[in-house]
PDB file of N, CA and C in Angstrom:
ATOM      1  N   UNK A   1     239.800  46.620-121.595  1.00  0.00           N
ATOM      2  CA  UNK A   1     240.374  47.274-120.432  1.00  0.00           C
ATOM      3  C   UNK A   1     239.247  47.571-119.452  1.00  0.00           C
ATOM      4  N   UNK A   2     239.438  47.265-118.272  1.00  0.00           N
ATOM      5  CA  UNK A   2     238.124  47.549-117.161  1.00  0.00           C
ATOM      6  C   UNK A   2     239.173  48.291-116.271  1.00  0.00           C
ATOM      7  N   UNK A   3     238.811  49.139-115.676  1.00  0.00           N
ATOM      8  CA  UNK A   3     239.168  49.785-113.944  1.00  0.00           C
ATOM      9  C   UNK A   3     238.807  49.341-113.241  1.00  0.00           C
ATOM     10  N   UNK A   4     238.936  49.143-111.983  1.00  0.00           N
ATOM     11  CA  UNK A   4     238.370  49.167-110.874  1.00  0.00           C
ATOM     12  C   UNK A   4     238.275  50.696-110.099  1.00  0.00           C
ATOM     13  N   UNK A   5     237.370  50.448-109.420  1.00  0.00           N
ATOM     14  CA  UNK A   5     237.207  51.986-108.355  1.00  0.00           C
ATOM     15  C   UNK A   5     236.558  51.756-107.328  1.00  0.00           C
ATOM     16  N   UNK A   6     237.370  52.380-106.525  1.00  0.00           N
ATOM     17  CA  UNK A   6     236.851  52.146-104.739  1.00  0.00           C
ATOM     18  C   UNK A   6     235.468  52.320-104.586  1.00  0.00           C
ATOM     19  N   UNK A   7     234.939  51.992-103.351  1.00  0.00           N
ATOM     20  CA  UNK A   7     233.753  52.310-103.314  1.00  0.00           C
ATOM     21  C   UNK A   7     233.365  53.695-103.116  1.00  0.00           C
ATOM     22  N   UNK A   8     231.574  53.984-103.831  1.00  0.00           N
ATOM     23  CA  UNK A   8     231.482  55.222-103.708  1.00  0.00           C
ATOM     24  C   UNK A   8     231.797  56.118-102.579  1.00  0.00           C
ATOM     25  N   UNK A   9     231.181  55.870-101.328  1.00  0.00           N
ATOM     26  CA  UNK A   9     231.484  56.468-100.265  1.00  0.00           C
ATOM     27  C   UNK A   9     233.172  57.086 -99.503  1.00  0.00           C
ATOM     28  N   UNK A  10     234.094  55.916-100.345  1.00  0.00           N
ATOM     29  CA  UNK A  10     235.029  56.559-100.584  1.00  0.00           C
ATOM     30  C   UNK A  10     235.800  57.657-101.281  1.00  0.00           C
ATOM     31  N   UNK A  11     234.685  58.196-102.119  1.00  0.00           N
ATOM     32  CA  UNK A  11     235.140  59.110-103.005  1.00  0.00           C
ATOM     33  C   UNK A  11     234.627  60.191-101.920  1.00  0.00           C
ATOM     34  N   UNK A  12     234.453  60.389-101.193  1.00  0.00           N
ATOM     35  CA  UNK A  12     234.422  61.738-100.191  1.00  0.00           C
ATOM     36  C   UNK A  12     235.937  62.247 -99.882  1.00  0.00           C
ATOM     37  N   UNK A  13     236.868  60.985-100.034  1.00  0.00           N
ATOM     38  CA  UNK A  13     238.101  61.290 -99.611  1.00  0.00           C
ATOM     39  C   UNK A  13     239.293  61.762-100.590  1.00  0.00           C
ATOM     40  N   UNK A  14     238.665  61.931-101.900  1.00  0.00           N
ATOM     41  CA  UNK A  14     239.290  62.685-103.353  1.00  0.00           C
ATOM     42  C   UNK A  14     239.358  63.889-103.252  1.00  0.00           C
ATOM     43  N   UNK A  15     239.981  64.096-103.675  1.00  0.00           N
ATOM     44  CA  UNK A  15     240.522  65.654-103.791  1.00  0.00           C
ATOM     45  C   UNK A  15     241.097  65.922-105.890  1.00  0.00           C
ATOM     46  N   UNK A  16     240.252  66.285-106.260  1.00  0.00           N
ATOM     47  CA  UNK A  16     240.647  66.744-107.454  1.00  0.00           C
ATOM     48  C   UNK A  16     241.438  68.251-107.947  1.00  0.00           C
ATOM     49  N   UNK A  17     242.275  68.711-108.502  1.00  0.00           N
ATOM     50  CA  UNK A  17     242.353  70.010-108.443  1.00  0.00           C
ATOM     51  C   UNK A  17     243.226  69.957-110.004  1.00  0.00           C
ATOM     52  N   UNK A  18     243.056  71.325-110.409  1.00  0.00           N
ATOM     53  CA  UNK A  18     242.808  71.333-111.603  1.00  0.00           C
ATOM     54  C   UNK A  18     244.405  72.310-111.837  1.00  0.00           C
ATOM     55  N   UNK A  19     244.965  71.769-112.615  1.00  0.00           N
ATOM     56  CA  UNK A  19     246.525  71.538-112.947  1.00  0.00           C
ATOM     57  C   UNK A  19     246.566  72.642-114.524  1.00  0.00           C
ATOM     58  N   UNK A  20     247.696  73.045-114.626  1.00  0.00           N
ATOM     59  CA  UNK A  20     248.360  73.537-116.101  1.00  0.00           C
ATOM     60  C   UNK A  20     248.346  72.437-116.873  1.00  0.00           C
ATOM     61  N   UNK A  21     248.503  71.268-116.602  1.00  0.00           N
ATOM     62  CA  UNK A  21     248.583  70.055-117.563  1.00  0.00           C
ATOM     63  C   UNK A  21     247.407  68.912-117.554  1.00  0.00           C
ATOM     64  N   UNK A  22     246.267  69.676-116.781  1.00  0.00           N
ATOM     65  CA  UNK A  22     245.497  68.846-116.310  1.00  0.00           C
ATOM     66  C   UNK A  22     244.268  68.726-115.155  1.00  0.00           C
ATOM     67  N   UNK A  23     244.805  67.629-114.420  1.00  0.00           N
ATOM     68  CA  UNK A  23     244.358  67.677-113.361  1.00  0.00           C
ATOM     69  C   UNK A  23     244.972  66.935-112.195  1.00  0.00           C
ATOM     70  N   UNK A  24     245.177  66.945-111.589  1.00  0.00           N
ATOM     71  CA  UNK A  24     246.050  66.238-110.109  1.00  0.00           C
ATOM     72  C   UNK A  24     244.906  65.564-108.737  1.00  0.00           C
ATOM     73  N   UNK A  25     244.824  64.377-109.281  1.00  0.00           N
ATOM     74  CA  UNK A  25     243.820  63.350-107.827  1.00  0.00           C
ATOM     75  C   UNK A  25     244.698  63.137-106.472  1.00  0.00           C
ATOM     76  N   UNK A  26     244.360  63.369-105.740  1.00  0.00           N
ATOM     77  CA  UNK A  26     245.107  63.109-104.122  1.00  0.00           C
ATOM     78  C   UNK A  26     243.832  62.385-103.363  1.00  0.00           C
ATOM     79  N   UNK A  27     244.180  61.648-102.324  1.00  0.00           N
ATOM     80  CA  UNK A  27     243.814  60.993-101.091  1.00  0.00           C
ATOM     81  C   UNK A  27     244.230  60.933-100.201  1.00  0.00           C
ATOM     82  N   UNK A  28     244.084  61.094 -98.859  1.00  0.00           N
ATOM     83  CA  UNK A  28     244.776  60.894 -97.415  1.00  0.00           C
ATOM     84  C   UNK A  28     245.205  59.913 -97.692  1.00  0.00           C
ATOM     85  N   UNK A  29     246.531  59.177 -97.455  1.00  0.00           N
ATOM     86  CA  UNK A  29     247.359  58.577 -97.402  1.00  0.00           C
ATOM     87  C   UNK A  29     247.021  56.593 -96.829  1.00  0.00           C
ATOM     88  N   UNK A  30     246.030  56.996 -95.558  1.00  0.00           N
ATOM     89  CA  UNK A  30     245.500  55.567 -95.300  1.00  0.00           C
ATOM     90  C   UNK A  30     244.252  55.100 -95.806  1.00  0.00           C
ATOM     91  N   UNK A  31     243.914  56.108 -97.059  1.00  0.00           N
ATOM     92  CA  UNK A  31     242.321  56.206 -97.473  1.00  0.00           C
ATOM     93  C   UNK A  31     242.451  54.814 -98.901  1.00  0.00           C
ATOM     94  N   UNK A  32     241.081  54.419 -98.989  1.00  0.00           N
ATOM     95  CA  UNK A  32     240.690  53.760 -99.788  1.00  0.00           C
ATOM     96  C   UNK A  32     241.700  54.106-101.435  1.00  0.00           C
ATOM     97  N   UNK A  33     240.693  55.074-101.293  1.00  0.00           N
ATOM     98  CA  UNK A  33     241.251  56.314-102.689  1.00  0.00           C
ATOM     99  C   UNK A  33     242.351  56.129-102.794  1.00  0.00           C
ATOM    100  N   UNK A  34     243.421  56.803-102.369  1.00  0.00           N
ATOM    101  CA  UNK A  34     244.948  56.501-101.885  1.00  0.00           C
ATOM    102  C   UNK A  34     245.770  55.359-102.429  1.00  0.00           C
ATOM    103  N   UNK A  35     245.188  54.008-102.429  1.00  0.00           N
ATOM    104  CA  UNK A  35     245.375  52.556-102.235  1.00  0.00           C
ATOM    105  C   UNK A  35     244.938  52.567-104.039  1.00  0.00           C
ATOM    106  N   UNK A  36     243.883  53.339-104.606  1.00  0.00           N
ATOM    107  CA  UNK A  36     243.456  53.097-105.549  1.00  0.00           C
ATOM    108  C   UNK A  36     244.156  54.077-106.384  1.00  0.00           C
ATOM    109  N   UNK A  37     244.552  55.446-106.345  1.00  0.00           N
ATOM    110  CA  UNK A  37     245.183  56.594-107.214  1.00  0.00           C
ATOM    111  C   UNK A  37     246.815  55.484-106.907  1.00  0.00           C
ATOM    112  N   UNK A  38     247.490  54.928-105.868  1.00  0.00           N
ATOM    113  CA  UNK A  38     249.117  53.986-105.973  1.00  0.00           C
ATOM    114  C   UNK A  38     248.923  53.266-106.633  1.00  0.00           C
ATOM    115  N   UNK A  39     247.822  52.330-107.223  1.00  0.00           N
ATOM    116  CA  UNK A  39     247.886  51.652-107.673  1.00  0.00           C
ATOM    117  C   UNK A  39     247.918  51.908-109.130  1.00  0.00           C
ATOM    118  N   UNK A  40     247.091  52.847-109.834  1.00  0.00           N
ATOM    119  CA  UNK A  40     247.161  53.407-111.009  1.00  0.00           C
ATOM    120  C   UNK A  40     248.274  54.195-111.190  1.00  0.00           C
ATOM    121  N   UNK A  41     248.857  54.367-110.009  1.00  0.00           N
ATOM    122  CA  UNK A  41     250.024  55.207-110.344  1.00  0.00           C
ATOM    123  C   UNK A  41     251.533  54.546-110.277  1.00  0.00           C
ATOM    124  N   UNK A  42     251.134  53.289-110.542  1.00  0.00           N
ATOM    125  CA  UNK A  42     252.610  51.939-110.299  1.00  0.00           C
ATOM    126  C   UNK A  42     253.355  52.110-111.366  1.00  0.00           C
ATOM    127  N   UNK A  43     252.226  51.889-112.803  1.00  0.00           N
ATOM    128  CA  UNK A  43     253.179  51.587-113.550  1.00  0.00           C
ATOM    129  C   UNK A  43     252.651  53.274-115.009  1.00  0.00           C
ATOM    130  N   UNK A  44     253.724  53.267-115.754  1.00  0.00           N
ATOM    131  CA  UNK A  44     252.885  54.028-116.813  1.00  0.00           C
ATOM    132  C   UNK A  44     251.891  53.514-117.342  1.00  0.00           C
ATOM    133  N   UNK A  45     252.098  52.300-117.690  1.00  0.00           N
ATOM    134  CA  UNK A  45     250.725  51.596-118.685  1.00  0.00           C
ATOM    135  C   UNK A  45     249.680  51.435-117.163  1.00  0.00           C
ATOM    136  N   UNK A  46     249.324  51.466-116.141  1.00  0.00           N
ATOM    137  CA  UNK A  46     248.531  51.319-115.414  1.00  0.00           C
ATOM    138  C   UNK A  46     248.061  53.082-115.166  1.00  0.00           C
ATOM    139  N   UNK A  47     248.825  53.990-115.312  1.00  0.00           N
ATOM    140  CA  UNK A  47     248.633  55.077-115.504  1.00  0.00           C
ATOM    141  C   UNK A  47     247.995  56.197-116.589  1.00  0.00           C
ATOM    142  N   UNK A  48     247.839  55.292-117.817  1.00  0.00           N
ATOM    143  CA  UNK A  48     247.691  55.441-119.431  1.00  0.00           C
ATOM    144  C   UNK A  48     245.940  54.777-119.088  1.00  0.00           C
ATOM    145  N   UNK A  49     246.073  53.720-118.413  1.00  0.00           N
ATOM    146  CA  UNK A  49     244.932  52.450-118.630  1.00  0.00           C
ATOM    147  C   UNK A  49     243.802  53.849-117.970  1.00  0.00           C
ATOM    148  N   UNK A  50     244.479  54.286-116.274  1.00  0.00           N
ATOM    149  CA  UNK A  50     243.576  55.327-115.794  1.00  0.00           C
ATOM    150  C   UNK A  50     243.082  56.345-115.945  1.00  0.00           C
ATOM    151  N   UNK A  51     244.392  57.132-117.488  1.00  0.00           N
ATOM    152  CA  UNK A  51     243.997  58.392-118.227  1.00  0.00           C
ATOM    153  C   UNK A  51     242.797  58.218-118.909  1.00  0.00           C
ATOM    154  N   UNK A  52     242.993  57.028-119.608  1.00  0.00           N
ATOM    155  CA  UNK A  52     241.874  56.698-120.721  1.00  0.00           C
ATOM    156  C   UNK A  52     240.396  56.448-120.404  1.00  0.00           C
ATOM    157  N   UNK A  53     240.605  55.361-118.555  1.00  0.00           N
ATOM    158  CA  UNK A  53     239.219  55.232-118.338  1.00  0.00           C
ATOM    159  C   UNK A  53     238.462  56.668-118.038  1.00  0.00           C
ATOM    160  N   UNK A  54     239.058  57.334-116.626  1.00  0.00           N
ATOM    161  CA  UNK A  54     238.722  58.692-116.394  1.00  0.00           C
ATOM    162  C   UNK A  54     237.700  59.594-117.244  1.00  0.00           C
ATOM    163  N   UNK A  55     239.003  60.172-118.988  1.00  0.00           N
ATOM    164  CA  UNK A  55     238.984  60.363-119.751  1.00  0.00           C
ATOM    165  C   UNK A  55     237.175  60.267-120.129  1.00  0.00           C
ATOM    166  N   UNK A  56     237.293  58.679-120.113  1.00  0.00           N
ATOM    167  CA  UNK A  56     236.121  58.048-121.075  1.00  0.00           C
ATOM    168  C   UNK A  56     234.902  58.249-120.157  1.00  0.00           C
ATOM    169  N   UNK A  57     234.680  58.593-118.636  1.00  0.00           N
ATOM    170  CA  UNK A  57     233.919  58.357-117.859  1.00  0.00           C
ATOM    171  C   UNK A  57     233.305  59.912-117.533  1.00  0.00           C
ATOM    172  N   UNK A  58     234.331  60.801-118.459  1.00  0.00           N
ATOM    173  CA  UNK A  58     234.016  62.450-117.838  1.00  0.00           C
ATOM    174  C   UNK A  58     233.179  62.523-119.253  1.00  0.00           C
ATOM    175  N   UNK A  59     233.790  62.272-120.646  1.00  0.00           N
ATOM    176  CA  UNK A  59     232.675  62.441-121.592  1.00  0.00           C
ATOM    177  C   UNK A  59     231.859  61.579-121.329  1.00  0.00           C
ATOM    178  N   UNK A  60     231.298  60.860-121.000  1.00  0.00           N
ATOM    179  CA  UNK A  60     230.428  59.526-120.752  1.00  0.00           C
ATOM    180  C   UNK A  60     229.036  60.426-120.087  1.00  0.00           C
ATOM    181  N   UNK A  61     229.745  61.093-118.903  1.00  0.00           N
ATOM    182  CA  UNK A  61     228.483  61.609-118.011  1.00  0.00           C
ATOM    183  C   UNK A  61     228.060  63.730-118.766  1.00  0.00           C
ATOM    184  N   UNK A  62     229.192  63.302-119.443  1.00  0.00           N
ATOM    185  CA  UNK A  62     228.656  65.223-120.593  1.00  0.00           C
ATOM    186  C   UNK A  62     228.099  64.453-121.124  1.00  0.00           C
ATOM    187  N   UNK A  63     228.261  63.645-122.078  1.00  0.00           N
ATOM    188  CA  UNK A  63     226.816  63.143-123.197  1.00  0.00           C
ATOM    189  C   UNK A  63     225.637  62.945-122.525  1.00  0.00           C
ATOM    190  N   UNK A  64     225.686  62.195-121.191  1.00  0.00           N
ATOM    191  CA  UNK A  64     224.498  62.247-120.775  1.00  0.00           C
ATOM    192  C   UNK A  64     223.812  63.249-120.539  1.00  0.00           C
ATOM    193  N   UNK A  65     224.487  63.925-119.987  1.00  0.00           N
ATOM    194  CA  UNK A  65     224.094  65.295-119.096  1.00  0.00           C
ATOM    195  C   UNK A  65     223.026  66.376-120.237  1.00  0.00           C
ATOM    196  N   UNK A  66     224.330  66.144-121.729  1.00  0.00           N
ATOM    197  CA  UNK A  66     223.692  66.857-123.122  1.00  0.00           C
ATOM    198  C   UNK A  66     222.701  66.043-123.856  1.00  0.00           C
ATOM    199  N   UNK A  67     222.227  64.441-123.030  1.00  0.00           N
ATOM    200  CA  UNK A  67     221.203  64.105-123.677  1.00  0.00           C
ATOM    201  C   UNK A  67     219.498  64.251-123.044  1.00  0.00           C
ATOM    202  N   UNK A  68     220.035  64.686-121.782  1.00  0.00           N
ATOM    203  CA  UNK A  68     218.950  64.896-120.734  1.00  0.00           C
ATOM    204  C   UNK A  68     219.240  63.235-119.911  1.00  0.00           C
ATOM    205  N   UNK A  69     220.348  62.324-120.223  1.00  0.00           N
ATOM    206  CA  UNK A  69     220.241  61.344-119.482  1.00  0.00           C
ATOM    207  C   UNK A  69     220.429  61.557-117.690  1.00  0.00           C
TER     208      UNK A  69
END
């Protein structure tokens, strides 16, 4: 399974906020981001594919963080 993700500079236009169940991603509507959170958000299994990468990319940068990487 690979993701794709907009380019960095587009991530200025994320909005993360932190949910009872979670967390909730938004983008302005004509934004990069936007184009990229509809698209993960088409299908469930494209939605599952984005829990998991996310998921894998938030412990990814704590291990580092707890390895001094």
């Amino acid at each position: 399974m690979s993701i794709w993700y907009p380019s960095l500079a587009s991530f200025n236009d994320l909005t993360v906020t932190e949910t009872e169940g979670g967390f909730e991603f938004s983008a302005p509507s004509d934004s990069e981001c936007a184009a990229w959170l509809g698209y993960y958000n088409s299908t469930e299994e494209l939605q599952e594919e984005f829990n998991v990468a996310i998921i894998g990319a938030i412990k990814k940068q704590i291990e580092d963080l707890d390895s001094g990487n």
